[in-house]
PDB file of N, CA and C in Angstrom:
ATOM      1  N   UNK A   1     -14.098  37.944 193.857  1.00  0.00           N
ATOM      2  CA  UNK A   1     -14.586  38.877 194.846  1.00  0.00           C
ATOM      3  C   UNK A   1     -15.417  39.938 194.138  1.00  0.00           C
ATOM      4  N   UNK A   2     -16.519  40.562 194.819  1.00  0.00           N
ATOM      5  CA  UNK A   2     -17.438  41.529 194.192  1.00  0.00           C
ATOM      6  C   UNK A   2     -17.051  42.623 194.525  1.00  0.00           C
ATOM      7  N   UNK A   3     -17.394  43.820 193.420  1.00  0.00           N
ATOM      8  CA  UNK A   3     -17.348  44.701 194.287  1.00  0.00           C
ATOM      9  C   UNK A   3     -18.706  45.534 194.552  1.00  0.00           C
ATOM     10  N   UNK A   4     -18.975  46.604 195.466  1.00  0.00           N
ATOM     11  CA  UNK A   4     -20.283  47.583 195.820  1.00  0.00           C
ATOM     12  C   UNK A   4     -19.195  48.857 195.786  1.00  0.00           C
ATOM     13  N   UNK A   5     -20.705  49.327 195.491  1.00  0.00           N
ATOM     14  CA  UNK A   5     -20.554  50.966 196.008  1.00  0.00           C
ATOM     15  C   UNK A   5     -21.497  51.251 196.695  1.00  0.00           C
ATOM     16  N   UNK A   6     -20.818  53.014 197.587  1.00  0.00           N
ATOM     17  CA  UNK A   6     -21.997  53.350 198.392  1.00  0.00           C
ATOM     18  C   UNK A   6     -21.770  54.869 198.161  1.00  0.00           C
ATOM     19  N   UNK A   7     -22.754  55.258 198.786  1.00  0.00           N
ATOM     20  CA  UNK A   7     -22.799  56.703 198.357  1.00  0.00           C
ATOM     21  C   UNK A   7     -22.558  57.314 199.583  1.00  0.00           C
ATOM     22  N   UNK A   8     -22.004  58.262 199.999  1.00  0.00           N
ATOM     23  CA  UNK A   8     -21.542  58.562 201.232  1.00  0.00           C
ATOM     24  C   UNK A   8     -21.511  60.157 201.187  1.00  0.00           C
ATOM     25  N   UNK A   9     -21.711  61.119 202.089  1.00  0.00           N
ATOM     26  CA  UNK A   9     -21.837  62.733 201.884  1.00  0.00           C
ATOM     27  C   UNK A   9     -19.622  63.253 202.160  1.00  0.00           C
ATOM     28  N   UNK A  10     -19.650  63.643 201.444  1.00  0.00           N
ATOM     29  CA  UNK A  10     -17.704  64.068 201.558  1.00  0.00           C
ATOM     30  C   UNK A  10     -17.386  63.914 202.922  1.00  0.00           C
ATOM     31  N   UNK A  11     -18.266  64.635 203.931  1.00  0.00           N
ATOM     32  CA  UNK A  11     -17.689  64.778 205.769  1.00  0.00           C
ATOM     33  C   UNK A  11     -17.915  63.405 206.329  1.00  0.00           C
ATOM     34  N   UNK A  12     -18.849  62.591 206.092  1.00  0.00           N
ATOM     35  CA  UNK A  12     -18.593  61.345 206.187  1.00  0.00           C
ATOM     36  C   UNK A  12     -17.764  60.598 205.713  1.00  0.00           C
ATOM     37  N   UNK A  13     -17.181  60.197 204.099  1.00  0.00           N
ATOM     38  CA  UNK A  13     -15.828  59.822 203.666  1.00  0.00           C
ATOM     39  C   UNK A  13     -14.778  60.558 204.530  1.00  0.00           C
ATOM     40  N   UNK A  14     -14.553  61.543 205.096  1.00  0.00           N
ATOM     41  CA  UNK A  14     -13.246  62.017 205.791  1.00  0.00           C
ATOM     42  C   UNK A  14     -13.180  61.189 206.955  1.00  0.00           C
ATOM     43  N   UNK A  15     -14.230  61.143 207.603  1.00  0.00           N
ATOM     44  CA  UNK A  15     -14.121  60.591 208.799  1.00  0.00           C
ATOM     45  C   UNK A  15     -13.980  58.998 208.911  1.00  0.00           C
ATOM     46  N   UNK A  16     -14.250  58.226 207.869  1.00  0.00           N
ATOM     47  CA  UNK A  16     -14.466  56.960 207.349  1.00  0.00           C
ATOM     48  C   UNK A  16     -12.869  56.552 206.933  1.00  0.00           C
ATOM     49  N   UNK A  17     -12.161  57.660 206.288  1.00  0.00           N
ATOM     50  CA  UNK A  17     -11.043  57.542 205.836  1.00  0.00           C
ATOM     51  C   UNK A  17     -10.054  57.901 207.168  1.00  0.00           C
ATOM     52  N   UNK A  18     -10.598  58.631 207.598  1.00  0.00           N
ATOM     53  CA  UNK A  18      -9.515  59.321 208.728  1.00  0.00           C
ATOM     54  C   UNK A  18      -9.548  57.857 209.856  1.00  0.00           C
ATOM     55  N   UNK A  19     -10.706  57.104 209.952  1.00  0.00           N
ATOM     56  CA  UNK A  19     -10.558  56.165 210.868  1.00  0.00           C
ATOM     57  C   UNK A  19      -9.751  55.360 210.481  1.00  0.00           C
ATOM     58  N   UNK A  20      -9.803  54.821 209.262  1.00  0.00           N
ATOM     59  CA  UNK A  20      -9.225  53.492 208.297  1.00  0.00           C
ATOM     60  C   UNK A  20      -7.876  54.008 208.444  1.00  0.00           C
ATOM     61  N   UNK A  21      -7.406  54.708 208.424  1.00  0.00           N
ATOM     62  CA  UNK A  21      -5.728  55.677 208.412  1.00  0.00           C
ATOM     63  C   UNK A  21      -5.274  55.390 209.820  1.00  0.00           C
ATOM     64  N   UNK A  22      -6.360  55.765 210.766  1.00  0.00           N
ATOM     65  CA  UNK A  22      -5.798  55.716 212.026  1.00  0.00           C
ATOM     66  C   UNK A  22      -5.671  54.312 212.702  1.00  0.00           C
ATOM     67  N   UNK A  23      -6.435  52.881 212.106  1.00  0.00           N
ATOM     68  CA  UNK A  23      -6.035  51.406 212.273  1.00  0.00           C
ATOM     69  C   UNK A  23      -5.532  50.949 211.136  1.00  0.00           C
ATOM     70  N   UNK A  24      -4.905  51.810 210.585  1.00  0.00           N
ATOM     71  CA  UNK A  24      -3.930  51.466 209.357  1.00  0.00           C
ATOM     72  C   UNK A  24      -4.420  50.256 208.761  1.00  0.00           C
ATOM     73  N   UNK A  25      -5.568  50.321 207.827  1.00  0.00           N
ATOM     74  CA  UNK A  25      -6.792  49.373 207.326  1.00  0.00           C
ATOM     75  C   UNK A  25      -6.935  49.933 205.581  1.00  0.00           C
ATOM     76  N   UNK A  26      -7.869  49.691 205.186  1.00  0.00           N
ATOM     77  CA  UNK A  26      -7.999  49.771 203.732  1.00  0.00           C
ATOM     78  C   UNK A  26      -9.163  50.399 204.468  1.00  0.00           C
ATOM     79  N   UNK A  27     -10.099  51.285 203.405  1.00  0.00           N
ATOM     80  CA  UNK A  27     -11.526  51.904 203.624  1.00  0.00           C
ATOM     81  C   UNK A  27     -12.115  50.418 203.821  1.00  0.00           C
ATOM     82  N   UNK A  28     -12.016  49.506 202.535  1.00  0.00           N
ATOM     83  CA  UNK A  28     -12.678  48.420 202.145  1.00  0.00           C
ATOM     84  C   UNK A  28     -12.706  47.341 203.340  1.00  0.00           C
ATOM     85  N   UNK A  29     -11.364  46.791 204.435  1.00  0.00           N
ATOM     86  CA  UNK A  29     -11.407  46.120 205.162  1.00  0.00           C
ATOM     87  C   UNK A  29     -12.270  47.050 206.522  1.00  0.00           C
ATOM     88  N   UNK A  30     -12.173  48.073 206.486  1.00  0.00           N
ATOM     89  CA  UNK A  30     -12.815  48.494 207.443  1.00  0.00           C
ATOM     90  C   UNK A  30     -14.245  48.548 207.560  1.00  0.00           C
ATOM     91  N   UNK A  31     -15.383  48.940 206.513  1.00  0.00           N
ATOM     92  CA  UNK A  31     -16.391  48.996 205.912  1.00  0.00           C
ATOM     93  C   UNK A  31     -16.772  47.051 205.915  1.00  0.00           C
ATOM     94  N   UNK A  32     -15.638  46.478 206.267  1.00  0.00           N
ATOM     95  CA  UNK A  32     -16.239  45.267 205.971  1.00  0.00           C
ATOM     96  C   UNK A  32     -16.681  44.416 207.025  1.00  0.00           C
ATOM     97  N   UNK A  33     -15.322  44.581 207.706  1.00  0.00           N
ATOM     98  CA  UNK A  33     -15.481  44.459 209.484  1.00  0.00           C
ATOM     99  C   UNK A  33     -16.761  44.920 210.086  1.00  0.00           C
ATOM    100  N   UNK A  34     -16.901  46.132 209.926  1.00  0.00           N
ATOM    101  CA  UNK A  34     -17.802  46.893 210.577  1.00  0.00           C
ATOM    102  C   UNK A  34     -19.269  46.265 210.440  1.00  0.00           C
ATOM    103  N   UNK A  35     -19.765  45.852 209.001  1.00  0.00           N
ATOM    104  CA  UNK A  35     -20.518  44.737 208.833  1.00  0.00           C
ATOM    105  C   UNK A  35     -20.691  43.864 209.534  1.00  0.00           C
ATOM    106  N   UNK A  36     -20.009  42.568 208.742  1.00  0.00           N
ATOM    107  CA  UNK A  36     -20.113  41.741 209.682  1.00  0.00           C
ATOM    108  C   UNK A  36     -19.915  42.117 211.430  1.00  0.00           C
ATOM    109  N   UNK A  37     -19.204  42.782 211.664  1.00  0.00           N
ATOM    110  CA  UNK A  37     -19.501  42.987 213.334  1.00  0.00           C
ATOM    111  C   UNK A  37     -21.137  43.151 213.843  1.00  0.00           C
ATOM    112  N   UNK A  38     -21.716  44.478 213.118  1.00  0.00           N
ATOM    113  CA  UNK A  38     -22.912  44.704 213.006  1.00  0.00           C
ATOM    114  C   UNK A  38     -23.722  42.971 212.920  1.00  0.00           C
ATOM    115  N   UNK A  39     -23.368  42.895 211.912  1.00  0.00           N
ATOM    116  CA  UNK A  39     -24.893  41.161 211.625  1.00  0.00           C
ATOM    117  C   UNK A  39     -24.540  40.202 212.580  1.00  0.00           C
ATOM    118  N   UNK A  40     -23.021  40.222 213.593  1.00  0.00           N
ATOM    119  CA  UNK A  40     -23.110  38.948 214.502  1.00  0.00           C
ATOM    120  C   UNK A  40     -23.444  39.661 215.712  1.00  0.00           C
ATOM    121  N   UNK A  41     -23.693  40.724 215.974  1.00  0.00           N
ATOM    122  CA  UNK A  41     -24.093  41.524 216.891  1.00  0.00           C
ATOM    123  C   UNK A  41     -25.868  41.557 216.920  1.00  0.00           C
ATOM    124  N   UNK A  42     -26.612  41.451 216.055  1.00  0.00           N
ATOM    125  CA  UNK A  42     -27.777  41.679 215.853  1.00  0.00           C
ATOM    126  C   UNK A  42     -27.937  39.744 215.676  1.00  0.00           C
ATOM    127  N   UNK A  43     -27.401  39.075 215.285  1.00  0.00           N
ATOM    128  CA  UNK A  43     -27.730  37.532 215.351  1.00  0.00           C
ATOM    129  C   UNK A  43     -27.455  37.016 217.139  1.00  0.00           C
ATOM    130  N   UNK A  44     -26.660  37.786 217.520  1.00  0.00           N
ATOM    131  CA  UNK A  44     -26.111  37.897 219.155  1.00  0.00           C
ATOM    132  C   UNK A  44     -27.544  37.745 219.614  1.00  0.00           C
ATOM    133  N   UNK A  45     -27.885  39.047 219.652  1.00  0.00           N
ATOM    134  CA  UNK A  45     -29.045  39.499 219.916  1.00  0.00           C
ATOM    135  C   UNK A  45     -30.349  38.756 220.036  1.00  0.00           C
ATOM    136  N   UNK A  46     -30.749  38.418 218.816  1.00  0.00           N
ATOM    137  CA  UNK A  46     -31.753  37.258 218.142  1.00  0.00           C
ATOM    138  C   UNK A  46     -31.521  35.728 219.162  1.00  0.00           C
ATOM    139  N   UNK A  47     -30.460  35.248 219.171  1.00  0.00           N
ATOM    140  CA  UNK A  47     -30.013  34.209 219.739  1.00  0.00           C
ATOM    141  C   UNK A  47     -30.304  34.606 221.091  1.00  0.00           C
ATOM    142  N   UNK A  48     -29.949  35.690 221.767  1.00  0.00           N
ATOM    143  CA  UNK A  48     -30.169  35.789 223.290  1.00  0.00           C
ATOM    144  C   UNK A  48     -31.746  35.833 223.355  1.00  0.00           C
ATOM    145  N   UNK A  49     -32.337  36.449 222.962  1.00  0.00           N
ATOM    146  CA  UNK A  49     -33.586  37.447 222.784  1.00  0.00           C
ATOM    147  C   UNK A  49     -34.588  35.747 222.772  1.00  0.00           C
ATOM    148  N   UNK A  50     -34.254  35.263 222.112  1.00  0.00           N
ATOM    149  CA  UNK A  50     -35.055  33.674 221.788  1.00  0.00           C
ATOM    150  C   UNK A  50     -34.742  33.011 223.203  1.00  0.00           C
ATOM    151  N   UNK A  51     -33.254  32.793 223.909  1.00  0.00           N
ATOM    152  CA  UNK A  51     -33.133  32.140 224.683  1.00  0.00           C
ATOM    153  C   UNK A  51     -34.056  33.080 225.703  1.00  0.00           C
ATOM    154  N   UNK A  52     -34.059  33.861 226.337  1.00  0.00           N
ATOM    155  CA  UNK A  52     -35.116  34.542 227.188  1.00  0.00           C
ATOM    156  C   UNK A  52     -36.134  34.708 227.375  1.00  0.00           C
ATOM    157  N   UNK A  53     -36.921  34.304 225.731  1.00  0.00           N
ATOM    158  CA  UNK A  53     -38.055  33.800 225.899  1.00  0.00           C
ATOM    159  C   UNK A  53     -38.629  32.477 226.301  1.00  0.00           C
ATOM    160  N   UNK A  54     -37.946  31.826 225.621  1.00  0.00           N
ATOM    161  CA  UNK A  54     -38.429  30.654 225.839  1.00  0.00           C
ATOM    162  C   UNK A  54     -38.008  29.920 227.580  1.00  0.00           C
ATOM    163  N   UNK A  55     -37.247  30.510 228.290  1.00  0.00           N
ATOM    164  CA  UNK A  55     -36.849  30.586 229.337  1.00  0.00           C
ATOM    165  C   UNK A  55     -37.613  31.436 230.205  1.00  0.00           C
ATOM    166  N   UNK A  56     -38.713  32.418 229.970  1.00  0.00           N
ATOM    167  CA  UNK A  56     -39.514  32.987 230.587  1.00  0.00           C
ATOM    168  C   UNK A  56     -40.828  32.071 230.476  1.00  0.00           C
ATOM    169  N   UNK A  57     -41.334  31.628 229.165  1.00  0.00           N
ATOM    170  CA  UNK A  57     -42.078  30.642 228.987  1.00  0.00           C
ATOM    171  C   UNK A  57     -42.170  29.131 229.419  1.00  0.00           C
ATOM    172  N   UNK A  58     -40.800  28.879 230.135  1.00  0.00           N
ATOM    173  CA  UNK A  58     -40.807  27.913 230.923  1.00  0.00           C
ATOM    174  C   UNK A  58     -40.261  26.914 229.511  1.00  0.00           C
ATOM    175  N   UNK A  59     -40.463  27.148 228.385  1.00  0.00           N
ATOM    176  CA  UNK A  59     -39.996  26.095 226.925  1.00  0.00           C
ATOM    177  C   UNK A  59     -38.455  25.738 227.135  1.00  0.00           C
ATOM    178  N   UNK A  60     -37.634  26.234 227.408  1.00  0.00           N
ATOM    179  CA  UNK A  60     -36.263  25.786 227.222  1.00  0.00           C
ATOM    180  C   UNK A  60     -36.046  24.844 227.687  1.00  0.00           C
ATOM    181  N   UNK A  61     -35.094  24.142 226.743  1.00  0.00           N
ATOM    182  CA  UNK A  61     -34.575  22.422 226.653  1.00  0.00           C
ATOM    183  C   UNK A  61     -32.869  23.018 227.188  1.00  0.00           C
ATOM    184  N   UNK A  62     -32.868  22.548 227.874  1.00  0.00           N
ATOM    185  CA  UNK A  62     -31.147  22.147 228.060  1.00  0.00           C
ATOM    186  C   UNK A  62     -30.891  20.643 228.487  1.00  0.00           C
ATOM    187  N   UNK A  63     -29.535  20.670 228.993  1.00  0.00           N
ATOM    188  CA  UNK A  63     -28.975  19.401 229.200  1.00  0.00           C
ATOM    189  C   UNK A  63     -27.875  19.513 229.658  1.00  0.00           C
ATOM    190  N   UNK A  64     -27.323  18.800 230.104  1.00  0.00           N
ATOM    191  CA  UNK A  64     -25.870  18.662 231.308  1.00  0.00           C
ATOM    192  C   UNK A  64     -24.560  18.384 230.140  1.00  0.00           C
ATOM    193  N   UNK A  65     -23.859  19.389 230.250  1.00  0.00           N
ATOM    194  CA  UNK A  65     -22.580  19.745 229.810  1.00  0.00           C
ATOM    195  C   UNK A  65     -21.760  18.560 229.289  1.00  0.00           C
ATOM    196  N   UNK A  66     -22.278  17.382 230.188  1.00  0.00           N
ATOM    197  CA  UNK A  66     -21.891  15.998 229.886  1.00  0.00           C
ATOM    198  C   UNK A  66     -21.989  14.910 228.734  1.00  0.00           C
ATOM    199  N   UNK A  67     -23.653  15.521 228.625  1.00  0.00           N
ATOM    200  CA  UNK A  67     -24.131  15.039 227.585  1.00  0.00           C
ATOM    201  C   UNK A  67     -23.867  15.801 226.290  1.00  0.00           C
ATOM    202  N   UNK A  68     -23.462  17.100 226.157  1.00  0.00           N
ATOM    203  CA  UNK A  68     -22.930  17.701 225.192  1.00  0.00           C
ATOM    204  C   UNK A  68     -21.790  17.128 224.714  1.00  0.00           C
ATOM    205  N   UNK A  69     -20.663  16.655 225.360  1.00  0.00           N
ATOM    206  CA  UNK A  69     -19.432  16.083 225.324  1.00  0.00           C
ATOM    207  C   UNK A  69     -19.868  14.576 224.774  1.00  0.00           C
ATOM    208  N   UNK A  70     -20.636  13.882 225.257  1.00  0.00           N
ATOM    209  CA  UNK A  70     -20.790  12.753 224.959  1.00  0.00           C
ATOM    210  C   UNK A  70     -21.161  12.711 223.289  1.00  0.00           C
ATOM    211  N   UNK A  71     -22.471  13.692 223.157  1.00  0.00           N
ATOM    212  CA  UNK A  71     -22.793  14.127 221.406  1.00  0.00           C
ATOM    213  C   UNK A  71     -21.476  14.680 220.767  1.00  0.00           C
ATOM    214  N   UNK A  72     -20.788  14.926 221.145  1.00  0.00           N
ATOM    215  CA  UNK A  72     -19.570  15.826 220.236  1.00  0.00           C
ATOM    216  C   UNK A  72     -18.365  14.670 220.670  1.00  0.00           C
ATOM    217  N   UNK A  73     -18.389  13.483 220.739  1.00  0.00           N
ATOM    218  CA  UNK A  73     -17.765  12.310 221.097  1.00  0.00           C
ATOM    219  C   UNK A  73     -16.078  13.023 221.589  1.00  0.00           C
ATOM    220  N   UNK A  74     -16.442  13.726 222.959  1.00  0.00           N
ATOM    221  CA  UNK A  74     -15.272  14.376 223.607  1.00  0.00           C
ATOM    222  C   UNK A  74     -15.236  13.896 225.078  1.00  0.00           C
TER     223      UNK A  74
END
């Protein structure tokens, strides 16, 4: 496992710490979560943001729920 540092102003570490205390977390699991939450939130995004276009553009491919099952041999 790696580690980082970050540089943070003291009133920010309190509040960073005071949260991690209050979901009884490590700084480190919390800071980490918060990440990844952030990048599948912004890939969320990307993924919707594409489907809406191409769905305004008339481009989107779908297919019947059926045939999904059939590819995933379910």
């Amino acid at each position: 496992m790696s580690t980082i540092s970050v540089r943070v102003p003291d009133d920010e570490l309190a509040i960073f710490k005071s949260y991690a205390q209050l979901h009884n977390a490590s700084l480190s699991s919390i800071i980490r979560d918060v990440m990844m939450e952030h990048i599948e939130n912004e890939y969320d995004l990307a993924v919707f943001t594409e489907y809406e276009k191409e769905k305004t553009d008339g481009t989107l491919k779908n297919q019947p729920i059926t045939e999904l099952w059939k590819e995933l041999d379910l």
